[in-house]
Structure formats: structure tokens, C-alpha cells
N, C-alpha and C. Protein backbone atom coordinates (compact mmCIF):
# COMPACT_ATOMS: atom_id res chain seq x y z
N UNK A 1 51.75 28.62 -119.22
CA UNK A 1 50.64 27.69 -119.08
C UNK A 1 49.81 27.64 -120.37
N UNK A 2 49.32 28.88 -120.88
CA UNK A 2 48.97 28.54 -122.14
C UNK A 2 49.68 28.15 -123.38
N UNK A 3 50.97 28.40 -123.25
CA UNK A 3 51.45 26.98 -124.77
C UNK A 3 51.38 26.05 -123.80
N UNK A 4 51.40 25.61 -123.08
CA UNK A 4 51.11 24.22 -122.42
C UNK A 4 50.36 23.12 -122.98
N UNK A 5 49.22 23.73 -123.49
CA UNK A 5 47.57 23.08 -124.02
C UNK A 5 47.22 22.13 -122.85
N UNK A 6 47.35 22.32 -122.15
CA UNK A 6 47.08 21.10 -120.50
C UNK A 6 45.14 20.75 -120.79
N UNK A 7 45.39 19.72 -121.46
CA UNK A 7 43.56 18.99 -121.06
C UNK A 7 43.66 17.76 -120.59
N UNK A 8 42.46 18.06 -119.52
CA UNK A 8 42.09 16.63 -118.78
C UNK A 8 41.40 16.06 -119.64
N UNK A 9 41.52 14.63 -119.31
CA UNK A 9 40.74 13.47 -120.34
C UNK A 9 40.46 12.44 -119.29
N UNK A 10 38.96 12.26 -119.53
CA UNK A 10 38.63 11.14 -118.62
C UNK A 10 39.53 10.18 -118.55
N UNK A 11 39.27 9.17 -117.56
CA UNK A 11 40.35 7.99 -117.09
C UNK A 11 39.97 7.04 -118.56
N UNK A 12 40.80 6.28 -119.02
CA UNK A 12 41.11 4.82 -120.13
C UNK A 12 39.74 4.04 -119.34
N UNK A 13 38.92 3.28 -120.10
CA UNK A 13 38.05 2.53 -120.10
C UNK A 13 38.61 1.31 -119.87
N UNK A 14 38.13 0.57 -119.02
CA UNK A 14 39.13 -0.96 -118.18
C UNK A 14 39.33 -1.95 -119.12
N UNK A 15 38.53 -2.03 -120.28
CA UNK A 15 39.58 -2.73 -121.06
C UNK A 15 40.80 -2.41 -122.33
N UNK A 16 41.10 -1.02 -122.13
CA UNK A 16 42.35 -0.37 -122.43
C UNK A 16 43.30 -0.54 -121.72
N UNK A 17 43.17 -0.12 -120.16
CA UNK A 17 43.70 -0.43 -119.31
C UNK A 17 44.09 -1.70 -119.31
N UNK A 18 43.54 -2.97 -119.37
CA UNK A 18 43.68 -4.42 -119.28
C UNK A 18 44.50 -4.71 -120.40
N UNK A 19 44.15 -4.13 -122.14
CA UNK A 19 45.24 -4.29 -122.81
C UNK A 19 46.45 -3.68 -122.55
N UNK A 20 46.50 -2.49 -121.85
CA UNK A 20 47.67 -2.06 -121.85
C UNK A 20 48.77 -2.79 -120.71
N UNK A 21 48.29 -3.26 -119.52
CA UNK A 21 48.89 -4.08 -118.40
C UNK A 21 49.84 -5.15 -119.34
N UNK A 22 48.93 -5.97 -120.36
CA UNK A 22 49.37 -7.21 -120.75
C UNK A 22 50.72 -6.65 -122.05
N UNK A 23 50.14 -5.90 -122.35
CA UNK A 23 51.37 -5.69 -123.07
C UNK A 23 52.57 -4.80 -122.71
N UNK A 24 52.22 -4.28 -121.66
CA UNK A 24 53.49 -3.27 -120.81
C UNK A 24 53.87 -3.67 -119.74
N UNK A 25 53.42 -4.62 -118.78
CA UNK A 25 53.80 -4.97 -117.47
C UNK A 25 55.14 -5.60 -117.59
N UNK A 26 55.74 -5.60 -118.30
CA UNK A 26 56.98 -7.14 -118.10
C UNK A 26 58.15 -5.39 -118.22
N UNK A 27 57.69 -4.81 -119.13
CA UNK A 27 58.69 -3.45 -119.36
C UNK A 27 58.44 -2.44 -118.51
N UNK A 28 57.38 -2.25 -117.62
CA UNK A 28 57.42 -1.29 -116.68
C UNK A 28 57.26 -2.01 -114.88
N UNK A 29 57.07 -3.21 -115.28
CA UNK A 29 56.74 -3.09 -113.91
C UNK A 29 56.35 -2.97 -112.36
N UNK A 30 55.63 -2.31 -112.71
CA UNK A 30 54.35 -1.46 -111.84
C UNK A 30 53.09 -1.41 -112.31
N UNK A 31 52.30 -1.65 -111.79
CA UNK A 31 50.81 -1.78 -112.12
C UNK A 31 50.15 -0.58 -112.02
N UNK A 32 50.42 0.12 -110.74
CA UNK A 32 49.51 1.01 -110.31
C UNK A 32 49.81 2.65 -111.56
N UNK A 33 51.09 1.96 -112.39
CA UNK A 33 51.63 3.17 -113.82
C UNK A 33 50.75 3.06 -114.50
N UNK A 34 49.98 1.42 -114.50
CA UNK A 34 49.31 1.31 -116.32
C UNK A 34 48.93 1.84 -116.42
N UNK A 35 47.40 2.63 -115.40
CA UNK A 35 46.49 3.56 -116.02
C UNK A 35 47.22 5.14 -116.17
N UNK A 36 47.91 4.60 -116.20
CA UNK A 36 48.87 6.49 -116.80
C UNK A 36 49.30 6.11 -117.98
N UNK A 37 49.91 5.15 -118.24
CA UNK A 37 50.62 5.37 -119.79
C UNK A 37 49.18 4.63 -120.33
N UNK A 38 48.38 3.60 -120.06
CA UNK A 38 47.15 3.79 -121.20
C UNK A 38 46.20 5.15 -121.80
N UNK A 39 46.12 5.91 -120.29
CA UNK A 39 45.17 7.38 -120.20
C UNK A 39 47.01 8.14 -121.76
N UNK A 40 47.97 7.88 -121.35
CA UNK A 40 49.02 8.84 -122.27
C UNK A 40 49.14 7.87 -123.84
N UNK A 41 48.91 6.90 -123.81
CA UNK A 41 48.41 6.12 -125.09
C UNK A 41 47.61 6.65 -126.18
N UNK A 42 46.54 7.17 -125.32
CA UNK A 42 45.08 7.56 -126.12
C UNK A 42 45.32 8.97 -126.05
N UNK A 43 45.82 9.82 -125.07
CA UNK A 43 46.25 11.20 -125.60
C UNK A 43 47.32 11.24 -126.32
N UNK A 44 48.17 10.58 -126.70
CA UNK A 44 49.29 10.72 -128.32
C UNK A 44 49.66 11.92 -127.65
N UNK A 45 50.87 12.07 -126.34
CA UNK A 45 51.26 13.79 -126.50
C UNK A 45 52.41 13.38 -126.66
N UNK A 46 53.40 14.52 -126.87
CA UNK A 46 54.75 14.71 -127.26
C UNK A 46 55.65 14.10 -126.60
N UNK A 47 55.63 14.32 -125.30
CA UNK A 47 56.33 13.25 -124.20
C UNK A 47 55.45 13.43 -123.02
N UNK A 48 55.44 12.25 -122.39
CA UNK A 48 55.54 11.49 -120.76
C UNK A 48 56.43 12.20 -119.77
N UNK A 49 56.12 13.10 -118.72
CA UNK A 49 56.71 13.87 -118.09
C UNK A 49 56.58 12.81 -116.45
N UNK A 50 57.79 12.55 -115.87
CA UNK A 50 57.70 11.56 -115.31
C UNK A 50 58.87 11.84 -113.88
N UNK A 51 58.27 11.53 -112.84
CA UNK A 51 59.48 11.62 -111.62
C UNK A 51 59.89 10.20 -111.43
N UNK A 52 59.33 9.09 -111.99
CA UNK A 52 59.99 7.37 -111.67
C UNK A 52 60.46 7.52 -113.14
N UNK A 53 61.50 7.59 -113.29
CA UNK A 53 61.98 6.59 -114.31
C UNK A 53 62.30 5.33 -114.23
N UNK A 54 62.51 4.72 -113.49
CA UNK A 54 62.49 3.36 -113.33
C UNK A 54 61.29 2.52 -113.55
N UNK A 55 60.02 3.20 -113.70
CA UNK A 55 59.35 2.46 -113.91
C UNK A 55 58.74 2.88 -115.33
N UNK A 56 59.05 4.40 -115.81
CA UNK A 56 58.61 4.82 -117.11
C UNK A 56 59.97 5.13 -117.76
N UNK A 57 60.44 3.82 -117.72
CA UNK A 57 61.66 4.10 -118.61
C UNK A 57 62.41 3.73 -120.18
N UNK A 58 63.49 3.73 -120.64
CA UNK A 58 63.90 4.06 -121.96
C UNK A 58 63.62 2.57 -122.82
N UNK A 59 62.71 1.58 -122.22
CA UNK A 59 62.40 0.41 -122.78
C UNK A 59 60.55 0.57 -122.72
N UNK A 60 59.62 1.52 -122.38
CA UNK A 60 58.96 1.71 -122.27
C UNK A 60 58.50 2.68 -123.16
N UNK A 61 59.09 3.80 -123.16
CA UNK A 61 59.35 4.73 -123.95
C UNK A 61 59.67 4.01 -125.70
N UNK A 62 60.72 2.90 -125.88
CA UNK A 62 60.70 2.46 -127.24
C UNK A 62 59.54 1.93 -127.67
N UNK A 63 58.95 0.87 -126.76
CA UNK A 63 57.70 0.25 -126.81
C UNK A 63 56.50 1.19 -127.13
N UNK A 64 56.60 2.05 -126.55
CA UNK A 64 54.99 2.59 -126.70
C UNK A 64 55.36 3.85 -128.11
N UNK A 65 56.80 4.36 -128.10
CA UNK A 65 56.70 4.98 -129.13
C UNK A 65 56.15 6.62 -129.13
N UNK A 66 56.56 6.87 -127.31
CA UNK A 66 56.29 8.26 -126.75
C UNK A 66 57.99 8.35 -126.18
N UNK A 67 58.35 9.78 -126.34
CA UNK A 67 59.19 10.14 -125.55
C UNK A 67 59.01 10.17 -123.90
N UNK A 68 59.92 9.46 -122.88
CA UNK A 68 59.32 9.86 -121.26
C UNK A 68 60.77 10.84 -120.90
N UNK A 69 60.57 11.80 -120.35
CA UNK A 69 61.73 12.60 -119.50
C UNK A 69 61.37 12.52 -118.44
N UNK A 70 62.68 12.66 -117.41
CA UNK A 70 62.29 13.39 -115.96
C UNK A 70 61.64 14.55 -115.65
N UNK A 71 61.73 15.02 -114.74
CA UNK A 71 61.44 16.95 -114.26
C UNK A 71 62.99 17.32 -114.49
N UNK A 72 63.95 16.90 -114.15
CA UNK A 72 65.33 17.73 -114.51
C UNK A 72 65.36 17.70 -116.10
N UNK A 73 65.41 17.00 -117.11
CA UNK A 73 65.42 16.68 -118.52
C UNK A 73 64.40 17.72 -118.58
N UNK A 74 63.21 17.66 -118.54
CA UNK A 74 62.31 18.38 -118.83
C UNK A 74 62.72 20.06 -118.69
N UNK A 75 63.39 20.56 -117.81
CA UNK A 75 63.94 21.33 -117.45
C UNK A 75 64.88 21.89 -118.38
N UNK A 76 66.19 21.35 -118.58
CA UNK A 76 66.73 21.46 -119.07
C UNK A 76 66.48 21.75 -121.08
N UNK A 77 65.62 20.61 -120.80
CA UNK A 77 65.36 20.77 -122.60
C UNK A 77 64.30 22.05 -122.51
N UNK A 78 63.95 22.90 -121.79
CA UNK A 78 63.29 24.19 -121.68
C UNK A 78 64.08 25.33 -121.89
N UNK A 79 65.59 24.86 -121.06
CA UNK A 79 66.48 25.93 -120.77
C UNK A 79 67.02 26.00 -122.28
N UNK A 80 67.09 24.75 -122.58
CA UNK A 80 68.02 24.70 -124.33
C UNK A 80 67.37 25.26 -125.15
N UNK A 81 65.90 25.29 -125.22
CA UNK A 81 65.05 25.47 -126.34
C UNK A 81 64.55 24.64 -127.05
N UNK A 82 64.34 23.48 -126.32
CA UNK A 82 63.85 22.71 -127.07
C UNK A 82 62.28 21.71 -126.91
């Protein structure tokens, strides 16, 4: 947990959120995601740790320019070392 660095960050301010809908909705989807990948926008972390890939997926991931894995990937790239 501590290499983790796990910090909460207040929620994206609604018109982050609103830019982020318009420019991500057609590639994800789902609405009720935006305020997750805008709130993961403004935290810049390493990757998007994710149980839908279908809706945070490998055209989403190019777009925004964050890595997204599953919980198994995530897993695995632990077991590898990486």
C-alpha cells in the first residue's frame, strides 16, 4: 500500500467534466465513466485500473494518452515485474 501513493482528489469541476464528455463520449460510451477518466485526466497517473473494459478501452486509452488495464492485467503485470 505504501508504494501505492493512493491520493484522493476532489471530484473534476463540471466544466472539465463537460469538456471531457464532448470529447470522449463517441470512444467510451458511457456517461456515468466521464467523471472518472476526467477526475484520471487531471491526476496524470501511470495507468487506469479498470473492471469495464468495454467502456475504458484500447481506443480510449490512445485518445487520452493513459495506459487502462483490467484487475487480471494488472495482476499479472505485478506477477512479471512490471
Amino acid at each position: 500500500m505504501e508504494e501505492a501513493r493512493l491520493v484522493v482528489l476532489p471530484a473534476p469541476e463540471d466544466n472539465i467534466i463537460q469538456k471531457t464528455y464532448k470529447l470522449y463520449i463517441a470512444t467510451m460510451r458511457h456517461k456515468a465513466d466521464i467523471q472518472i477518466l476526467a477526475a484520471a485526466l487531471l491526476a496524470k497517473p501511470d495507468f487506469i485500473l479498470s473492471g469495464n473494459r468495454e467502456h475504458f478501452n484500447d481506443l480510449v486509452a490512445d485518445k487520452c494518452g493513459i495506459s487502462i488495464r483490467s484487475c487480471p492485467e494488472f495482476i499479472e503485470d505485478l506477477i512479471a515485474g512490471r
